[in-house]
Every structure is written in C-alpha cells, then in structure tokens.
PDB file of N, CA and C in Angstrom:
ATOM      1  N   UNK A   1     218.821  51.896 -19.115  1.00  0.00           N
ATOM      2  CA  UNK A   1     218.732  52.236 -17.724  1.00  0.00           C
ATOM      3  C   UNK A   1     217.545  53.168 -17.469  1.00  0.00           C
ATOM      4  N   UNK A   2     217.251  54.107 -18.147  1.00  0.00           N
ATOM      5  CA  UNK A   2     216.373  55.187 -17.912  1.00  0.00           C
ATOM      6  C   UNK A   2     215.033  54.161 -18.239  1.00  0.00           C
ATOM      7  N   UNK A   3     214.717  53.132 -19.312  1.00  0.00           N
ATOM      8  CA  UNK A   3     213.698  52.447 -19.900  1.00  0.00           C
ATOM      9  C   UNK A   3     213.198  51.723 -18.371  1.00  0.00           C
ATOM     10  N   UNK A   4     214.111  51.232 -17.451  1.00  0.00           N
ATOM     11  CA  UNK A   4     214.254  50.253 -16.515  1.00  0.00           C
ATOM     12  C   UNK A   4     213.501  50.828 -15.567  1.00  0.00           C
ATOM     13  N   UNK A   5     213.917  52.553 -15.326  1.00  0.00           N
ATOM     14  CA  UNK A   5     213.749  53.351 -14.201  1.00  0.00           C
ATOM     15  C   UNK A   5     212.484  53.973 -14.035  1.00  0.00           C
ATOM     16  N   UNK A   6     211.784  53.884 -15.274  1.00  0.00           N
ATOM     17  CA  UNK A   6     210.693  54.481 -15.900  1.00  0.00           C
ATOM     18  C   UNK A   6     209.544  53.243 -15.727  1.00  0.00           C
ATOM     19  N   UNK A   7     210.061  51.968 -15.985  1.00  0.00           N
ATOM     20  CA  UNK A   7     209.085  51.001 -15.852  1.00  0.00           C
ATOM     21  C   UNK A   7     208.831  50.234 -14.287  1.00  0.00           C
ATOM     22  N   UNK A   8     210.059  50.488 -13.642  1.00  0.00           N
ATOM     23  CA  UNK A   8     209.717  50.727 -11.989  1.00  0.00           C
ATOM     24  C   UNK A   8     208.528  51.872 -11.599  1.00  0.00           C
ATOM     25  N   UNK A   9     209.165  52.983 -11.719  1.00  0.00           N
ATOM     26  CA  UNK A   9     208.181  53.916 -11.714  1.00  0.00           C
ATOM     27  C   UNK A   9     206.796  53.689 -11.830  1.00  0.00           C
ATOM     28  N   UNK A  10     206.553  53.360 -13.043  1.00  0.00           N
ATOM     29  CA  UNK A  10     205.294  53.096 -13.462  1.00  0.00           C
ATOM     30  C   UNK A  10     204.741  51.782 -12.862  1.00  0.00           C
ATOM     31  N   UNK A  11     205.237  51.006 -12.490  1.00  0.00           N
ATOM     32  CA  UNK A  11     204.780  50.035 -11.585  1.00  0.00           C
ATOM     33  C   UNK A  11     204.368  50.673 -10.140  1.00  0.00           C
ATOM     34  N   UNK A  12     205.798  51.371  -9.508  1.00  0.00           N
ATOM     35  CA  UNK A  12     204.914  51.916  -8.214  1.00  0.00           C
ATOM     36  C   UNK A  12     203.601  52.893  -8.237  1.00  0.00           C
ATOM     37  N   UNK A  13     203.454  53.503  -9.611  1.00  0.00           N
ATOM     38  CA  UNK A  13     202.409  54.133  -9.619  1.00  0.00           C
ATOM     39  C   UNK A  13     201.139  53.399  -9.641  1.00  0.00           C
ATOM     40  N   UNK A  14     201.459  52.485 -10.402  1.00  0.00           N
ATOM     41  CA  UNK A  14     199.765  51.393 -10.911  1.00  0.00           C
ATOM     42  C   UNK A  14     199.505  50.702  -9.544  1.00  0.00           C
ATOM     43  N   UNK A  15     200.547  50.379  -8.285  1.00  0.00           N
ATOM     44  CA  UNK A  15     200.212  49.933  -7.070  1.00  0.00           C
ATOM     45  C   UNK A  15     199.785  50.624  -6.228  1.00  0.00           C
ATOM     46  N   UNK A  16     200.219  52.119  -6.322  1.00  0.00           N
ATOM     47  CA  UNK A  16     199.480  53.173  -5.445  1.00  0.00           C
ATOM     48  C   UNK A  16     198.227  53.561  -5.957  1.00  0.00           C
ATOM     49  N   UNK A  17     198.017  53.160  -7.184  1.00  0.00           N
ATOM     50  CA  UNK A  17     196.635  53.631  -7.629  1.00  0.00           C
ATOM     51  C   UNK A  17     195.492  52.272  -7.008  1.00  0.00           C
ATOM     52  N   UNK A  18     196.185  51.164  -7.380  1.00  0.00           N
ATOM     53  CA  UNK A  18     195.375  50.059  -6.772  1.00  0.00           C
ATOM     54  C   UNK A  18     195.110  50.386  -5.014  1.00  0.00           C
ATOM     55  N   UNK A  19     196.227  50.711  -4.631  1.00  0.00           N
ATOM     56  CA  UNK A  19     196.209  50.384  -3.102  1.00  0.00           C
ATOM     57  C   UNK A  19     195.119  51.886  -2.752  1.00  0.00           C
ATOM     58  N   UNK A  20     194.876  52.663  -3.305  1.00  0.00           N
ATOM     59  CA  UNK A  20     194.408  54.087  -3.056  1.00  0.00           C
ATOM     60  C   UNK A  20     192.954  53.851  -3.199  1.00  0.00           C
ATOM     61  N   UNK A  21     192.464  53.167  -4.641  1.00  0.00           N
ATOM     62  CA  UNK A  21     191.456  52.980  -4.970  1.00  0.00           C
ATOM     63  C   UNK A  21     190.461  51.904  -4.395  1.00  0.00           C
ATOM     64  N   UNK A  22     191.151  50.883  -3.765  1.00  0.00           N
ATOM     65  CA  UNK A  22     190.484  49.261  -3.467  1.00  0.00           C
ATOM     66  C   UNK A  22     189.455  50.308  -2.001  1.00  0.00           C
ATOM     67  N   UNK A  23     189.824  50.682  -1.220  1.00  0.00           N
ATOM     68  CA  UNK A  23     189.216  51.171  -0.130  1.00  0.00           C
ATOM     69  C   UNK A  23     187.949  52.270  -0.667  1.00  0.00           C
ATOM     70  N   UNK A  24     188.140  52.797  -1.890  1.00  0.00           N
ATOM     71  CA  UNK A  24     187.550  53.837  -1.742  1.00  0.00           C
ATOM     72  C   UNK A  24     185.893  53.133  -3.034  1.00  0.00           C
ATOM     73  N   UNK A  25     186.701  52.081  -3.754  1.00  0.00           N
ATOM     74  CA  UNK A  25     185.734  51.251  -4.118  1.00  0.00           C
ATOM     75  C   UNK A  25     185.047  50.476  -3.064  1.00  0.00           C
ATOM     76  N   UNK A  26     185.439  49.927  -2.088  1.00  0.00           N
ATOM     77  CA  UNK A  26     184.649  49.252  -1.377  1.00  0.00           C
ATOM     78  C   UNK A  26     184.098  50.136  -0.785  1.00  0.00           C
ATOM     79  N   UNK A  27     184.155  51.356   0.112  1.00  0.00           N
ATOM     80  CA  UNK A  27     183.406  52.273   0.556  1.00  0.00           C
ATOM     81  C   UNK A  27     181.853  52.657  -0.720  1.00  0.00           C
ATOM     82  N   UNK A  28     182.240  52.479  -1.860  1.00  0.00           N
ATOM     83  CA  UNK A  28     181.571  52.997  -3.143  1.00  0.00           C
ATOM     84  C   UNK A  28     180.318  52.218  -2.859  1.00  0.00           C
ATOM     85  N   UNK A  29     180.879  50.682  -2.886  1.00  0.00           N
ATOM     86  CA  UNK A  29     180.449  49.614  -3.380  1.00  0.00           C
ATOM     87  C   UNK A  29     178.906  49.525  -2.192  1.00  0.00           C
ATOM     88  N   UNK A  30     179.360  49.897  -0.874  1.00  0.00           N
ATOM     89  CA  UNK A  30     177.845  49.814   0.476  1.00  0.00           C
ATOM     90  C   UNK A  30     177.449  51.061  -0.331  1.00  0.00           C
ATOM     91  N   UNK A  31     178.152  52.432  -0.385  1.00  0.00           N
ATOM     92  CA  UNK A  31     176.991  53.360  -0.945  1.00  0.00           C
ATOM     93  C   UNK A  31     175.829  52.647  -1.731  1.00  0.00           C
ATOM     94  N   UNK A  32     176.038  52.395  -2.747  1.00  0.00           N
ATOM     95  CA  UNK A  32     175.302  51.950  -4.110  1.00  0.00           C
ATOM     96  C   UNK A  32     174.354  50.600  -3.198  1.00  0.00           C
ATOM     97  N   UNK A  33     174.797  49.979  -2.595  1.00  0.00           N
ATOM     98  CA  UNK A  33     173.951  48.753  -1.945  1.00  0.00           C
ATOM     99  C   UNK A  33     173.015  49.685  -1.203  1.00  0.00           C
ATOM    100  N   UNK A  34     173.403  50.729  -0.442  1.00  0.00           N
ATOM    101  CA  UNK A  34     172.302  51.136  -0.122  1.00  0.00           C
ATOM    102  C   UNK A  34     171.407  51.798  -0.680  1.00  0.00           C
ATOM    103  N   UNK A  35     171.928  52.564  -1.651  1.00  0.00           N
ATOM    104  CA  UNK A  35     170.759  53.393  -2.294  1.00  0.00           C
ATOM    105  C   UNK A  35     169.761  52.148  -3.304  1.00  0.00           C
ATOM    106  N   UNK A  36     170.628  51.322  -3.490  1.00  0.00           N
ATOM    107  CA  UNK A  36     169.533  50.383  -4.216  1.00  0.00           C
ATOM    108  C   UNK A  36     168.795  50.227  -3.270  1.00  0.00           C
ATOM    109  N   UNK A  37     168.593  49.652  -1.972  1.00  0.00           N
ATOM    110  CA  UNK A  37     168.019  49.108  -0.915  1.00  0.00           C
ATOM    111  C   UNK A  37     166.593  50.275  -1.013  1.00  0.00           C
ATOM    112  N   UNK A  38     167.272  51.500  -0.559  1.00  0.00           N
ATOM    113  CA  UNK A  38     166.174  52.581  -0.399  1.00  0.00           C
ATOM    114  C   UNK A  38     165.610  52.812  -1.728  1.00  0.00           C
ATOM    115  N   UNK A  39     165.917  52.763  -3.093  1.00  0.00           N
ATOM    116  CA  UNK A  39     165.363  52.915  -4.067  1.00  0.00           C
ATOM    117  C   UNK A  39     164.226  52.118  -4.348  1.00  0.00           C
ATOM    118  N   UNK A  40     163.689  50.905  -3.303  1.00  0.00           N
ATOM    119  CA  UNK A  40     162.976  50.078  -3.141  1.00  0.00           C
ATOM    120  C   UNK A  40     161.706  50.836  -2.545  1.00  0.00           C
ATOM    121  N   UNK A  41     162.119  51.466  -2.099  1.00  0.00           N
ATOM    122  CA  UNK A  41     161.157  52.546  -1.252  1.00  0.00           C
ATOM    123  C   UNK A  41     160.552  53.778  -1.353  1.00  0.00           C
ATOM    124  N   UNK A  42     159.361  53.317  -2.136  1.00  0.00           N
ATOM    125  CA  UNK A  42     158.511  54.979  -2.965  1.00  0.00           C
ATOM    126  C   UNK A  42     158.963  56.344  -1.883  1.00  0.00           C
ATOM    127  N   UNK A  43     158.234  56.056  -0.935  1.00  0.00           N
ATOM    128  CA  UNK A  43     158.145  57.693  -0.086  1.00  0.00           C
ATOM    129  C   UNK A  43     159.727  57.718   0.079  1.00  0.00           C
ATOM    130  N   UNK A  44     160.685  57.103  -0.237  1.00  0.00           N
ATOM    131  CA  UNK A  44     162.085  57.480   0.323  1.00  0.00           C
ATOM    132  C   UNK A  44     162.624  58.164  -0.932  1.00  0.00           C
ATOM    133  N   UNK A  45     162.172  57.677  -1.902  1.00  0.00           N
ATOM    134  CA  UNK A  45     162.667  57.522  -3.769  1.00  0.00           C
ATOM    135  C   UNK A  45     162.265  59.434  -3.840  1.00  0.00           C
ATOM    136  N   UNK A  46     160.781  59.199  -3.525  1.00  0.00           N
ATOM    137  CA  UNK A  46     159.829  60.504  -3.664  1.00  0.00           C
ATOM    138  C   UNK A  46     160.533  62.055  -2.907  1.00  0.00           C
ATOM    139  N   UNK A  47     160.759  61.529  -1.564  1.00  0.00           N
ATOM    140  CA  UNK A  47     161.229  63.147  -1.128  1.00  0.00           C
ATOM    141  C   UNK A  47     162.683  62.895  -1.485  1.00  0.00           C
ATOM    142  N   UNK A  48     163.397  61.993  -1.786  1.00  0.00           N
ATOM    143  CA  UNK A  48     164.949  62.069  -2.676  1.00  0.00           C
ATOM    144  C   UNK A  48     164.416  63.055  -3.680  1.00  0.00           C
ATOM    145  N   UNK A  49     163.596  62.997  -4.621  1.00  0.00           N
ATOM    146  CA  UNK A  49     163.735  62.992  -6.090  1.00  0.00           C
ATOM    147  C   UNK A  49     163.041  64.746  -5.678  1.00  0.00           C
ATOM    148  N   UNK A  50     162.272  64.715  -4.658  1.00  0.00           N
ATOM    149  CA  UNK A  50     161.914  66.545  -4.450  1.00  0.00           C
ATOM    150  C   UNK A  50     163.355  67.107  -3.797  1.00  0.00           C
ATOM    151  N   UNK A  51     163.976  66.726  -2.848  1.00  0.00           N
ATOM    152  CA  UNK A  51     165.051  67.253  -2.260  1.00  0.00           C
ATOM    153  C   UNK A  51     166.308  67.520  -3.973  1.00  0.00           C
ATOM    154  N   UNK A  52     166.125  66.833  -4.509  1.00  0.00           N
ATOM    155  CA  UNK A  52     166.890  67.367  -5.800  1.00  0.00           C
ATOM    156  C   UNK A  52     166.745  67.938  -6.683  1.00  0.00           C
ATOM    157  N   UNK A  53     165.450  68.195  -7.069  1.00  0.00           N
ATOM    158  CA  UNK A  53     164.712  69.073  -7.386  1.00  0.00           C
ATOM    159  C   UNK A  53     165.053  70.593  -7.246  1.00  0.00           C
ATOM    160  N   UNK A  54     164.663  70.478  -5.274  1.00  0.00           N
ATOM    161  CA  UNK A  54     164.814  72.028  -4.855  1.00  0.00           C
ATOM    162  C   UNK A  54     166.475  72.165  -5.074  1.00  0.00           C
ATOM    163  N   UNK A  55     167.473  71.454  -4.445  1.00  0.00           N
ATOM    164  CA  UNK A  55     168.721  71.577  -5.257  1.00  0.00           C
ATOM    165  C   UNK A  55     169.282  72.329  -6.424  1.00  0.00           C
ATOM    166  N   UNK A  56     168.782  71.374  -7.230  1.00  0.00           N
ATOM    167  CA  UNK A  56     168.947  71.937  -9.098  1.00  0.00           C
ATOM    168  C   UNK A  56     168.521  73.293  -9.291  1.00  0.00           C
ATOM    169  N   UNK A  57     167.034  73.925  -8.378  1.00  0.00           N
ATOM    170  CA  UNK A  57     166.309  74.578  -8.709  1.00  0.00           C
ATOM    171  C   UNK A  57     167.271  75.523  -8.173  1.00  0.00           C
ATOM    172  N   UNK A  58     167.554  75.709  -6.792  1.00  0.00           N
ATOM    173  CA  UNK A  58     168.382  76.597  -6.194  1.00  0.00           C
ATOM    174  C   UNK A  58     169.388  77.043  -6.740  1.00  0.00           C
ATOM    175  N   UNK A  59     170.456  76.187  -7.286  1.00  0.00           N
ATOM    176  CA  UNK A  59     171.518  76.000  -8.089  1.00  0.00           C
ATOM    177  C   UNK A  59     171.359  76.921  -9.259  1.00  0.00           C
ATOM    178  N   UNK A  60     170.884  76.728 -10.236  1.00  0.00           N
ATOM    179  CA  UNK A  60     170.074  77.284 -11.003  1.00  0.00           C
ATOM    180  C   UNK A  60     170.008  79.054 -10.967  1.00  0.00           C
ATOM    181  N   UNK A  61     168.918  79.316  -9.472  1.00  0.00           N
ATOM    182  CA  UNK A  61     168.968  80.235  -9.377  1.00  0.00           C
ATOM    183  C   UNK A  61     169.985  81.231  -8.718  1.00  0.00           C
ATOM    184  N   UNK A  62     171.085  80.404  -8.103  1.00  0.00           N
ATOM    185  CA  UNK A  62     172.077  80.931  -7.949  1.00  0.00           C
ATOM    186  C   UNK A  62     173.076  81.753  -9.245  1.00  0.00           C
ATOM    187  N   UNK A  63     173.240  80.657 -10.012  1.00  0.00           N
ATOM    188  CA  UNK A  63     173.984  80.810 -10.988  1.00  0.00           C
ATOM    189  C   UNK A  63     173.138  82.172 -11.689  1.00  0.00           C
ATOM    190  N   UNK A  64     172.246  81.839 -12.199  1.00  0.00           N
ATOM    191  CA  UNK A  64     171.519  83.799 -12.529  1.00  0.00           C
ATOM    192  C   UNK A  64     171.513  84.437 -11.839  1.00  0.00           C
ATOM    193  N   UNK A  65     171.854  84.530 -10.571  1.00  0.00           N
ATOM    194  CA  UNK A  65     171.968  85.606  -9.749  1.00  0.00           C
ATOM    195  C   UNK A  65     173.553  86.355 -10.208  1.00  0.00           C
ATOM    196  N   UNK A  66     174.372  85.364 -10.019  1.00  0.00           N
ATOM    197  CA  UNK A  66     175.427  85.439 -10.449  1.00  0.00           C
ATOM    198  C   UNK A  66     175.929  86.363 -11.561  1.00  0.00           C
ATOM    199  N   UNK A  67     175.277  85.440 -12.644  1.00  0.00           N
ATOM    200  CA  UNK A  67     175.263  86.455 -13.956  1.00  0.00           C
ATOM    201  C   UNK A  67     174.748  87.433 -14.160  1.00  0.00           C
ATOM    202  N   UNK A  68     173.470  87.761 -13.311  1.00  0.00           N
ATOM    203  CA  UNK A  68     173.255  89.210 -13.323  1.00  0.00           C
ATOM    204  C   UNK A  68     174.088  90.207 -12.681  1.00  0.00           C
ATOM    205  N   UNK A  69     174.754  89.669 -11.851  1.00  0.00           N
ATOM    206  CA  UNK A  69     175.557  90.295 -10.799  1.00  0.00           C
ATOM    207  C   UNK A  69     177.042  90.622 -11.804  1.00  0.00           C
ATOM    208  N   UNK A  70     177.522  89.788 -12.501  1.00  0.00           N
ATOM    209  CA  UNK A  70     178.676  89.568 -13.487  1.00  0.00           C
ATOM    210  C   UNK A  70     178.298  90.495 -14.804  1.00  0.00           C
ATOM    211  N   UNK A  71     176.774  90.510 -15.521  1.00  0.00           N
ATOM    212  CA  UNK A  71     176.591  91.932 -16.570  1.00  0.00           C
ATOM    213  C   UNK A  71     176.319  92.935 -15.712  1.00  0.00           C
ATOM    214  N   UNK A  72     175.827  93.051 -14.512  1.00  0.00           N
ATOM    215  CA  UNK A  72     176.017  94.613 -14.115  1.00  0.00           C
ATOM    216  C   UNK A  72     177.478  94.901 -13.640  1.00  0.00           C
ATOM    217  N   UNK A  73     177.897  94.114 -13.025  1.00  0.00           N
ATOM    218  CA  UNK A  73     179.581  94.715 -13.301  1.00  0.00           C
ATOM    219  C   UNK A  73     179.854  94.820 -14.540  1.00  0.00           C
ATOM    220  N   UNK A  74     179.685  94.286 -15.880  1.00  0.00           N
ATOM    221  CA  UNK A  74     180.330  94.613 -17.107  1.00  0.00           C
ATOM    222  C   UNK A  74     179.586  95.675 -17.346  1.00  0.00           C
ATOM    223  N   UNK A  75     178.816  95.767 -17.034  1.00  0.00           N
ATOM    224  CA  UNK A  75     178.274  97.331 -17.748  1.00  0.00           C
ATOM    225  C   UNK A  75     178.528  98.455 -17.289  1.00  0.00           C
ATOM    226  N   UNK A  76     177.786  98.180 -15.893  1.00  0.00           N
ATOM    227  CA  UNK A  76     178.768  99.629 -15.025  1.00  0.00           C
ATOM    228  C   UNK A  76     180.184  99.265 -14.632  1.00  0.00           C
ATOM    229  N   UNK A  77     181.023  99.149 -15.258  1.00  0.00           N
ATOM    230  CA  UNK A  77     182.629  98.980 -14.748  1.00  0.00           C
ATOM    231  C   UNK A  77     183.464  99.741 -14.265  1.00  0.00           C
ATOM    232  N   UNK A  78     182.945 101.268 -15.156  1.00  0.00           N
ATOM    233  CA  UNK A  78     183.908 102.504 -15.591  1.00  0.00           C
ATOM    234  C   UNK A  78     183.012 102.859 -14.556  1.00  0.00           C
ATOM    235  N   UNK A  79     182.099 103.388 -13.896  1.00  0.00           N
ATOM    236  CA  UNK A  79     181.348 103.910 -13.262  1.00  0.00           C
ATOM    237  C   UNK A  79     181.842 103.433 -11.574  1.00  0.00           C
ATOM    238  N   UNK A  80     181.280 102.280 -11.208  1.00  0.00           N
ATOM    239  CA  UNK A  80     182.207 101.557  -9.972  1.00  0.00           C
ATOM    240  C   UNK A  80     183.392 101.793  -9.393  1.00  0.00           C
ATOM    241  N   UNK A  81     184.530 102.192 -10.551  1.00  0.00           N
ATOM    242  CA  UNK A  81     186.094 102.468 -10.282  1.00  0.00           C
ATOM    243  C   UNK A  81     185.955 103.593 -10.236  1.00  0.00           C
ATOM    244  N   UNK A  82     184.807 104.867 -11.172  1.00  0.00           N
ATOM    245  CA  UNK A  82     185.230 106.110 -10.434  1.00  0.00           C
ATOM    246  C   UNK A  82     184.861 106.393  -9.244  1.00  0.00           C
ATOM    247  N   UNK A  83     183.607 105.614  -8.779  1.00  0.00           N
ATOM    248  CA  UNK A  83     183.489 105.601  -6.999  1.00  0.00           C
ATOM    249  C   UNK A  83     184.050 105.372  -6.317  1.00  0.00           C
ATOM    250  N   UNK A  84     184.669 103.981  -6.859  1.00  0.00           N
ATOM    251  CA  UNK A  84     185.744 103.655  -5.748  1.00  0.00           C
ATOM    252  C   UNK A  84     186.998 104.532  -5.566  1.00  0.00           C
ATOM    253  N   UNK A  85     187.308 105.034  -6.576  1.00  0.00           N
ATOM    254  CA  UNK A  85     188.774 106.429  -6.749  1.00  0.00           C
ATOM    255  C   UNK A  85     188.340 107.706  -6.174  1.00  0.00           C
ATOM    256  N   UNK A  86     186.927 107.764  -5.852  1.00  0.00           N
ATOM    257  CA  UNK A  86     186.616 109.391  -5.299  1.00  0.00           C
ATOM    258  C   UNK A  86     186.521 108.728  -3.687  1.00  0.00           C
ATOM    259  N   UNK A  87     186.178 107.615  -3.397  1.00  0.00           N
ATOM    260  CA  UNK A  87     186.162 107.032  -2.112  1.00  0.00           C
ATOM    261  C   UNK A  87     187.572 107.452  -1.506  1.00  0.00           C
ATOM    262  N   UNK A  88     188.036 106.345  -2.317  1.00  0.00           N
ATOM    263  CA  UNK A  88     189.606 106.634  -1.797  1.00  0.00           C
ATOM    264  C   UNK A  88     190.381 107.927  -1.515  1.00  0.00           C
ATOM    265  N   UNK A  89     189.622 108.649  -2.807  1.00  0.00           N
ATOM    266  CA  UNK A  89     190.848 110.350  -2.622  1.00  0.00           C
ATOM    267  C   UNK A  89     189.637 110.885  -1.130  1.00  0.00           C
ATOM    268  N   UNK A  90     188.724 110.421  -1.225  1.00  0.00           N
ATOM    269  CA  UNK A  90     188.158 110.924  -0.029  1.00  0.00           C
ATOM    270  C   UNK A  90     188.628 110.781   1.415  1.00  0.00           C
ATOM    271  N   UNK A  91     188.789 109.621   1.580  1.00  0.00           N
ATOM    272  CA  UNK A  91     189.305 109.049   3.094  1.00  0.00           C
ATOM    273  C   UNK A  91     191.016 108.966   2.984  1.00  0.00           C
ATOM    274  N   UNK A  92     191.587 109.699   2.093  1.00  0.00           N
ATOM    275  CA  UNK A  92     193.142 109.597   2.143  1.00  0.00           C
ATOM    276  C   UNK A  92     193.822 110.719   2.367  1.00  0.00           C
ATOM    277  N   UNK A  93     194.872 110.825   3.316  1.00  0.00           N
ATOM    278  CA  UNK A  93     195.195 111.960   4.465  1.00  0.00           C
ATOM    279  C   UNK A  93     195.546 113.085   3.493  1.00  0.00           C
TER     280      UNK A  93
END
C-alpha cells in the first residue's frame, strides 16, 4: 500500500514537473531563436559583448569592495563595538 502511494505520488510529481516546465521551455526556446537571430549581427554581437564586459567588470569590483569592507570589519571588530557601547551608554537616560 505505501509502495502504491508513493508511486502515485511520484507520478503526480513527474506531471507537474512536465506541465511546469513545457511553458517555460517554450518561452526558452524564442529566447535562444532570438539571440541566434541577433548573433547574426556584428554591431549587435559587439555592444552585447561590451555591455558584459562593463557588467563582469562592475561585479567584480563590487565584490572587492565588499571584501575590503568585510577585512576592515575583521580587523577593527573590537574597536567598532567599543564605539558602538560608548554611543549607546551615551544617548541612554
């Protein structure tokens, strides 16, 4: 009984995955037709391939911003919390 209940189950799952996925493949499917279409097309190919560029590049420099931002908190840690604790005893009645 449980073998029975389990292989229903798993059937309604493999149909919700079909029924979930068929739309989102065919939506997929014009993406990709189009970018082939435009991939036909130097100056379209060209500021694609700079617009991702500056992307990556940005990205990039986000993320080191980040991490610099993430070792100066590890370094000054102890320092930060005693500001923030003299802040507090400061502005507290």
């Amino acid at each position: 009984m449980f073998t029975r209940s389990l292989k229903k189950l798993s059937a309604i799952v493999d149909s919700l995955k079909f029924d979930v996925l068929t739309p989102v493949m065919a939506e997929l499917s014009f993406i990709m037709e189009d970018l082939a279409l435009n991939m036909k097309n130097i100056d379209w190919r060209e500021e694609k391939v700079a617009q991702l560029r500056d992307i990556v590049k940005s990205t990039f420099e986000v993320f080191r911003s980040v991490g610099k931002g993430a070792l100066f908190l590890a370094e000054n840690f102890r320092e930060i919390i005693a500001v923030v604790a003299l802040l507090k005893s400061a502005w507290s009645p």
